[in-house]
Protein backbone atom coordinates (compact mmCIF):
# COMPACT_ATOMS: atom_id res chain seq x y z
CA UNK A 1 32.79 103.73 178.16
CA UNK A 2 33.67 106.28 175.41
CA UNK A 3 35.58 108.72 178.00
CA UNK A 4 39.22 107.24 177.44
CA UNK A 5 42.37 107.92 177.69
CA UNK A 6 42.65 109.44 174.51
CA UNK A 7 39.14 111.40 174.83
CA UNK A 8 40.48 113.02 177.82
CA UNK A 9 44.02 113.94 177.02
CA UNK A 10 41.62 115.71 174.33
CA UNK A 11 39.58 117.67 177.21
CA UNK A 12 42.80 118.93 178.78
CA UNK A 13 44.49 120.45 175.42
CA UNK A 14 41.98 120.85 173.01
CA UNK A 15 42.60 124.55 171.13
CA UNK A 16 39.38 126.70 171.95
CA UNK A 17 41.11 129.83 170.64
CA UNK A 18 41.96 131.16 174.03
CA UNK A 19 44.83 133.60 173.42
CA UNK A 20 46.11 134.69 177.57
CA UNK A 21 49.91 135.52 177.12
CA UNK A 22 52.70 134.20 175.06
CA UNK A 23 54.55 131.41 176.82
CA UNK A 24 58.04 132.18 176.43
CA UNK A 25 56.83 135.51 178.72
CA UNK A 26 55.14 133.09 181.09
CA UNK A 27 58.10 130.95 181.27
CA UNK A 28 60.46 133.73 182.31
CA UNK A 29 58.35 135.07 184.61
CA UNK A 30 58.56 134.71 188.40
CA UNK A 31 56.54 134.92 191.59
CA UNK A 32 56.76 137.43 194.48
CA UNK A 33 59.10 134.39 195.97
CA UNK A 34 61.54 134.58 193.02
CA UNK A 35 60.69 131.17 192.18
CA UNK A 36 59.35 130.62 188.47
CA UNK A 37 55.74 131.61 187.65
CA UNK A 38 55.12 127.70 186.15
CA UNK A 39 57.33 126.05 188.36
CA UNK A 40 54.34 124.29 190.30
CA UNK A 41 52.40 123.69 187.34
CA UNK A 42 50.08 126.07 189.03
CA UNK A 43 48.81 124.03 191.35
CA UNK A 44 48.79 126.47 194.13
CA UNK A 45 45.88 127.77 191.90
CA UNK A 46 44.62 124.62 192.63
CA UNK A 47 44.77 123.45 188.73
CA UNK A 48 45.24 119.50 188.26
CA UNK A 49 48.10 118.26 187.06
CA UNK A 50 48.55 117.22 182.85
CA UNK A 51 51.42 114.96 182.21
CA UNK A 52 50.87 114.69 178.78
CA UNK A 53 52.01 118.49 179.01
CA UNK A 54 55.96 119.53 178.09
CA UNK A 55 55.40 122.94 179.32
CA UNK A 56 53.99 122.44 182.70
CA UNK A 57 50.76 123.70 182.05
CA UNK A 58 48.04 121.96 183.97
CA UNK A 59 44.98 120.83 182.65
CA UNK A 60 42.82 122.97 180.74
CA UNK A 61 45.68 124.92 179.66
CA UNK A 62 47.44 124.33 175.95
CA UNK A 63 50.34 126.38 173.79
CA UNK A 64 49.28 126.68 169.98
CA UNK A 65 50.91 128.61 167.77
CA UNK A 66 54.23 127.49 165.49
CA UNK A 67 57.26 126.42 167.90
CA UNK A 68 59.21 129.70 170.13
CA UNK A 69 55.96 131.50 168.96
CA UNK A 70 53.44 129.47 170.94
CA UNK A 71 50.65 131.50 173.12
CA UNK A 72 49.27 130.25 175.90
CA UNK A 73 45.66 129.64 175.88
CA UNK A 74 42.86 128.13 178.43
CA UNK A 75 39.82 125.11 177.75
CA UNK A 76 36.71 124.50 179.08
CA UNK A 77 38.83 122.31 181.23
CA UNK A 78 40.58 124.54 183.54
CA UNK A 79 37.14 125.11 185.10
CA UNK A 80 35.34 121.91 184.68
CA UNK A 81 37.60 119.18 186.50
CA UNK A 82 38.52 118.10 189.92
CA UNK A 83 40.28 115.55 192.01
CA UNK A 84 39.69 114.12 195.05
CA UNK A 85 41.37 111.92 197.35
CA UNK A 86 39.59 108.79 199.45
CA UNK A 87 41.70 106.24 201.40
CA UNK A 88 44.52 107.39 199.68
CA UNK A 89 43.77 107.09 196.47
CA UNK A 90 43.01 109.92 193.92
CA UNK A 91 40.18 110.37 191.47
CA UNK A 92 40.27 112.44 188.84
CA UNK A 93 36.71 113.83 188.45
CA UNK A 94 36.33 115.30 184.70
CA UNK A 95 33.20 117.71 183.91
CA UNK A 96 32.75 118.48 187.33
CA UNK A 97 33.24 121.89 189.67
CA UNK A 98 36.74 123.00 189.36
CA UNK A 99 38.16 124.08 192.79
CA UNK A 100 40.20 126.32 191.92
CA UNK A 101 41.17 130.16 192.53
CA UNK A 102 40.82 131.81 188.96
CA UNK A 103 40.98 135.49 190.88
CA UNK A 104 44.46 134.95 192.20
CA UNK A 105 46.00 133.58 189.34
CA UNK A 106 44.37 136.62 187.10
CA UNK A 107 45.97 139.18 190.15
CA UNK A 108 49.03 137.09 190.74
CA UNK A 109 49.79 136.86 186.39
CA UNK A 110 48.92 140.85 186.51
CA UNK A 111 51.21 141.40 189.32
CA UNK A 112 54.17 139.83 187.86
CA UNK A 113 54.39 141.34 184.74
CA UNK A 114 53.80 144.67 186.38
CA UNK A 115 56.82 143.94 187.72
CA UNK A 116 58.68 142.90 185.11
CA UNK A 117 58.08 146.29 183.20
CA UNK A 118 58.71 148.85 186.56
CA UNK A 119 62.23 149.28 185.14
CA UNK A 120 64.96 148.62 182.96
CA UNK A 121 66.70 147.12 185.56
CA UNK A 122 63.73 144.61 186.15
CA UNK A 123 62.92 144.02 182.48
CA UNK A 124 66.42 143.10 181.86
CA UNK A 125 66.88 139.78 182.72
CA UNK A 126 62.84 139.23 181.63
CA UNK A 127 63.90 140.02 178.17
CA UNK A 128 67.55 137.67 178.59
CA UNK A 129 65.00 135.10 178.95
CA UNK A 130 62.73 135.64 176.30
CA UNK A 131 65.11 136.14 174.02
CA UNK A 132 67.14 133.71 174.53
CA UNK A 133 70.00 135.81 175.08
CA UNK A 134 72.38 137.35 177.37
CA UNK A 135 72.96 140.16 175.54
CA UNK A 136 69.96 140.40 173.53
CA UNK A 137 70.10 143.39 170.47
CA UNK A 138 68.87 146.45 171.73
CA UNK A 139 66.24 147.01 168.84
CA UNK A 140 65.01 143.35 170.06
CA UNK A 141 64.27 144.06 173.77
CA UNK A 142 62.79 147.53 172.66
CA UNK A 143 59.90 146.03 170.40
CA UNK A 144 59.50 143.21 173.36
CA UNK A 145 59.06 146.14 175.49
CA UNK A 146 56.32 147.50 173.23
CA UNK A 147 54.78 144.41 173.03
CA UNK A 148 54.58 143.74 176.82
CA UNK A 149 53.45 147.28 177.54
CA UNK A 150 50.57 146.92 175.22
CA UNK A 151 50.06 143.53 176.84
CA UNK A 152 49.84 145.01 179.97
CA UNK A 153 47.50 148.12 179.15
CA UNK A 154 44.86 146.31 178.52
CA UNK A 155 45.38 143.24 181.06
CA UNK A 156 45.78 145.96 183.81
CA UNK A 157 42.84 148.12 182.64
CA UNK A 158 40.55 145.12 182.98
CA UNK A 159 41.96 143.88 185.97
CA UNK A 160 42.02 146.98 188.20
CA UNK A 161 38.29 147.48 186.96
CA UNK A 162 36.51 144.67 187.08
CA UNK A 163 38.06 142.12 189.81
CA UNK A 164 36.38 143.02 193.16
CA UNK A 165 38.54 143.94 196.02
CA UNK A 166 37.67 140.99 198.04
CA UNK A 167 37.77 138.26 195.68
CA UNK A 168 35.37 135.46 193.97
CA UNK A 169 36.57 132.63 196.14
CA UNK A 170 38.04 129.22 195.53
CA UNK A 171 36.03 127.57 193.30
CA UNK A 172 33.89 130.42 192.76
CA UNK A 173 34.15 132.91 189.83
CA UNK A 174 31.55 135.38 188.17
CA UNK A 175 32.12 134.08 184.20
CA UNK A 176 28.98 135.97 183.15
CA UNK A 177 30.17 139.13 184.03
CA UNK A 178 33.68 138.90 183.37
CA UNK A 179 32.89 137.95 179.41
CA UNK A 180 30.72 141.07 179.02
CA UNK A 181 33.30 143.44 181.32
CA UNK A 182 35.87 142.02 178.90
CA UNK A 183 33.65 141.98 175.66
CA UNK A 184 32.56 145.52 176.01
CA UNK A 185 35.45 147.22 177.55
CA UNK A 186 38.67 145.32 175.28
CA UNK A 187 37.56 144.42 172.14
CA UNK A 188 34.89 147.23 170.16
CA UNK A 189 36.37 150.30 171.43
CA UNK A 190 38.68 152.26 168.61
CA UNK A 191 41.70 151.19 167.58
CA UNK A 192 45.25 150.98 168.44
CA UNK A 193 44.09 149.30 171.93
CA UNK A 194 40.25 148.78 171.27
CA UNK A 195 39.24 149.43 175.25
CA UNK A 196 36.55 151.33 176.15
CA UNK A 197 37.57 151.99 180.20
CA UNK A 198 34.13 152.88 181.32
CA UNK A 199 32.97 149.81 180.32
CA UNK A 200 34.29 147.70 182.63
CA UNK A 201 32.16 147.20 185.82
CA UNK A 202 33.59 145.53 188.94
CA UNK A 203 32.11 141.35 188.25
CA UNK A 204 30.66 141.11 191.52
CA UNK A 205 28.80 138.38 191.41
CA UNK A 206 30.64 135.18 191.41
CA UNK A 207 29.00 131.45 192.11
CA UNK A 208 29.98 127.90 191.99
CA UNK A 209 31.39 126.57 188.40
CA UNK A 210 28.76 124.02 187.44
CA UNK A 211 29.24 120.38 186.43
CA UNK A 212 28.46 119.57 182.77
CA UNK A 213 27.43 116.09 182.28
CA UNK A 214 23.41 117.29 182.31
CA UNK A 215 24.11 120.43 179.68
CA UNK A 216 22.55 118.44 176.94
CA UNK A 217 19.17 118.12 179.03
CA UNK A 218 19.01 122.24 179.84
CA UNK A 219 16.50 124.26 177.58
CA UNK A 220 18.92 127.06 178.69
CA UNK A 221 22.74 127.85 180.07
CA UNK A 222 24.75 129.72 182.00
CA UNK A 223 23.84 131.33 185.40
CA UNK A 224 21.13 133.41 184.70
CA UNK A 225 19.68 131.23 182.16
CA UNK A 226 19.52 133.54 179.17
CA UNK A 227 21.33 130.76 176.63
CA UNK A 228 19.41 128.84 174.73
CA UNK A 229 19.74 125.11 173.75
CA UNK A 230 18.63 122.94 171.43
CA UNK A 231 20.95 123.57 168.00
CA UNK A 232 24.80 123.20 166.96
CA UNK A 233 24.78 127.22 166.30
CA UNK A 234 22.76 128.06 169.82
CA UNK A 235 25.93 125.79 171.04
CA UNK A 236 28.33 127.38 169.45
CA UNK A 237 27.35 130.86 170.26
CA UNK A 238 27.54 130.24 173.89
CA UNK A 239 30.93 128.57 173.59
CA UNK A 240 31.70 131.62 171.55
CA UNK A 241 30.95 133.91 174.75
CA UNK A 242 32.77 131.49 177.31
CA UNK A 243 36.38 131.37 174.94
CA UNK A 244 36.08 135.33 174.84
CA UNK A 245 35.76 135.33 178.66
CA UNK A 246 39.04 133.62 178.46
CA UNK A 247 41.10 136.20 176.36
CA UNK A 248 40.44 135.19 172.54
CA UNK A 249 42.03 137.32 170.26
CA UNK A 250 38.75 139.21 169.44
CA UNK A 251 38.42 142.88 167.30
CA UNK A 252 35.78 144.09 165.26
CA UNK A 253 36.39 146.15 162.60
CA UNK A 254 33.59 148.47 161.08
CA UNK A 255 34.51 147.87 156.86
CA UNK A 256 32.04 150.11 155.19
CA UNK A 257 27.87 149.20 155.65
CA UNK A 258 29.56 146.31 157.47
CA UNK A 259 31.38 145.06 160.73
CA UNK A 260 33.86 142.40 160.05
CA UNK A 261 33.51 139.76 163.48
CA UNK A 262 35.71 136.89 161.86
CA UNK A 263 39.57 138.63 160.68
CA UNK A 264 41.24 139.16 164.22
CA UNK A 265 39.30 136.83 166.17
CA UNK A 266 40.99 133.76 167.28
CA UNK A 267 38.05 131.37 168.24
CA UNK A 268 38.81 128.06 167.43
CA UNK A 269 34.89 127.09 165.58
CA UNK A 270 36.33 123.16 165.20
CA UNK A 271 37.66 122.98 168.60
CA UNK A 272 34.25 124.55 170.39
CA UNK A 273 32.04 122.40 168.10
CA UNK A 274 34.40 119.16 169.30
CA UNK A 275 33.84 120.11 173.01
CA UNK A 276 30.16 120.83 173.04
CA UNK A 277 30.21 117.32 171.29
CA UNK A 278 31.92 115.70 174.27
């Protein structure tokens, strides 16, 4: 009876800190088709419709940041709801196995803006958009261009290296592995780009996104069982691991005797603790 309206709107949008890409770049984007990159919502991902969303994000995915500045970012959401249709009529499932293709919609966001930046000619009308412009300044579409391309360095690095060559699977994806490929090979390695190549291993070993209503009950989480339960800051350091998965803003910075894990690191502490609440 507490799961309402207003609770789930919540589950669909709520900030975990998830950084992916800025959405003015995702909205001028476009598919191998020509067709916008958001003009189905994403659905052919198989991601569930949000109305409450102005941006046509589906559920599980949410813009924060101040307006024309807003980044795109994913909740625990995106992977943890279904529908399903009986007799005609459709039930939204929430907490349950999403069935949906995380691995193409990873190579297909890849793909596009390596397309975007294979020329002038091609980042021309990709930088119209973003800016707003038709004849945007030149110094304007140059720092775009540097932002993009560092975008892209490390988006590319990680997914040439650690997406296998045949895929996880619809409804199948190997989270473990991809939050310690991208953990260990994007975010401690030396500055300006932080990567460390060589760390990232191919995540080969993908299985079925679990349901989460019994998560309370488990003396341990996660796949391979190596999370413990049983206190808020057990909690939160597992929710810490899953948002980095997901592309949180996330480098360590050695200051002295010290390393400094909080500056540059966009996880959202209110928004995890609300979530493992739920």
């Amino acid at each position: 009876m507490d799961w309402t309206a207003a609770a789930r709107a919540d589950f669909y949008s709520r900030d975990q800190g998830s950084r992916l890409i800025s959405l003015s770049w995702m909205q001028a984007l476009k598919q191998t088709n020509g067709q916008p990159f958001l003009a189905d919502g994403l659905s052919r991902y198989g991601y569930l419709r949000n109305p409450a969303n102005t941006a046509n994000l589906p559920a599980g995915f949410h813009a924060s940041g101040p307006q024309d500045f807003q980044v795109v970012g994913m909740t625990s959401s995106a992977c943890h709801s279904r529908q399903i249709e009986v007799d005609g009529k459709v039930y939204r499932v929430d907490g349950s196995p999403g069935f949906v293709d995380f691995y193409a919609l990873l190579g297909d966001l890849d793909k596009a803006v390596g397309d975007v930046i294979a020329s002038d000619s091609s980042f021309a009308p990709f930088s119209a958009a973003v800016l707003r412009s038709a004849t945007p300044d030149a110094a304007d579409v140059a720092d775009l261009r540097r932002q993009v391309d560092g975008w892209y360095l490390r988006f590319h690095t990680l997914m040439v290296r650690a997406l296998p060559k045949n895929g996880w699977g619809v409804g199948r994806l190997d989270a473990v592995g991809m939050i310690f490929k991208r953990i260990s090979g994007l975010d401690i390695g030396p500055p300006p780009d932080f990567m460390i190549p060589e760390n990232m291993k191919t995540a080969d070993a993908p299985v079925r996104y679990p349901f989460l209503w019994n998560s309370p009950r488990q003396d341990k989480r996660q796949w391979p069982g190596f999370a413990k339960d049983g206190s808020d800051i057990l909690g939160l350091a597992r929710n810490v691991g899953e948002v980095l998965g997901v592309f949180t803003t996330f480098e360590p910075m050695r200051q002295g005797a010290i390393i400094n894990f909080l500056d540059n690191n966009s996880a959202n502490f209110d928004g995890l603790s609300e979530l493992e609440a739920w």
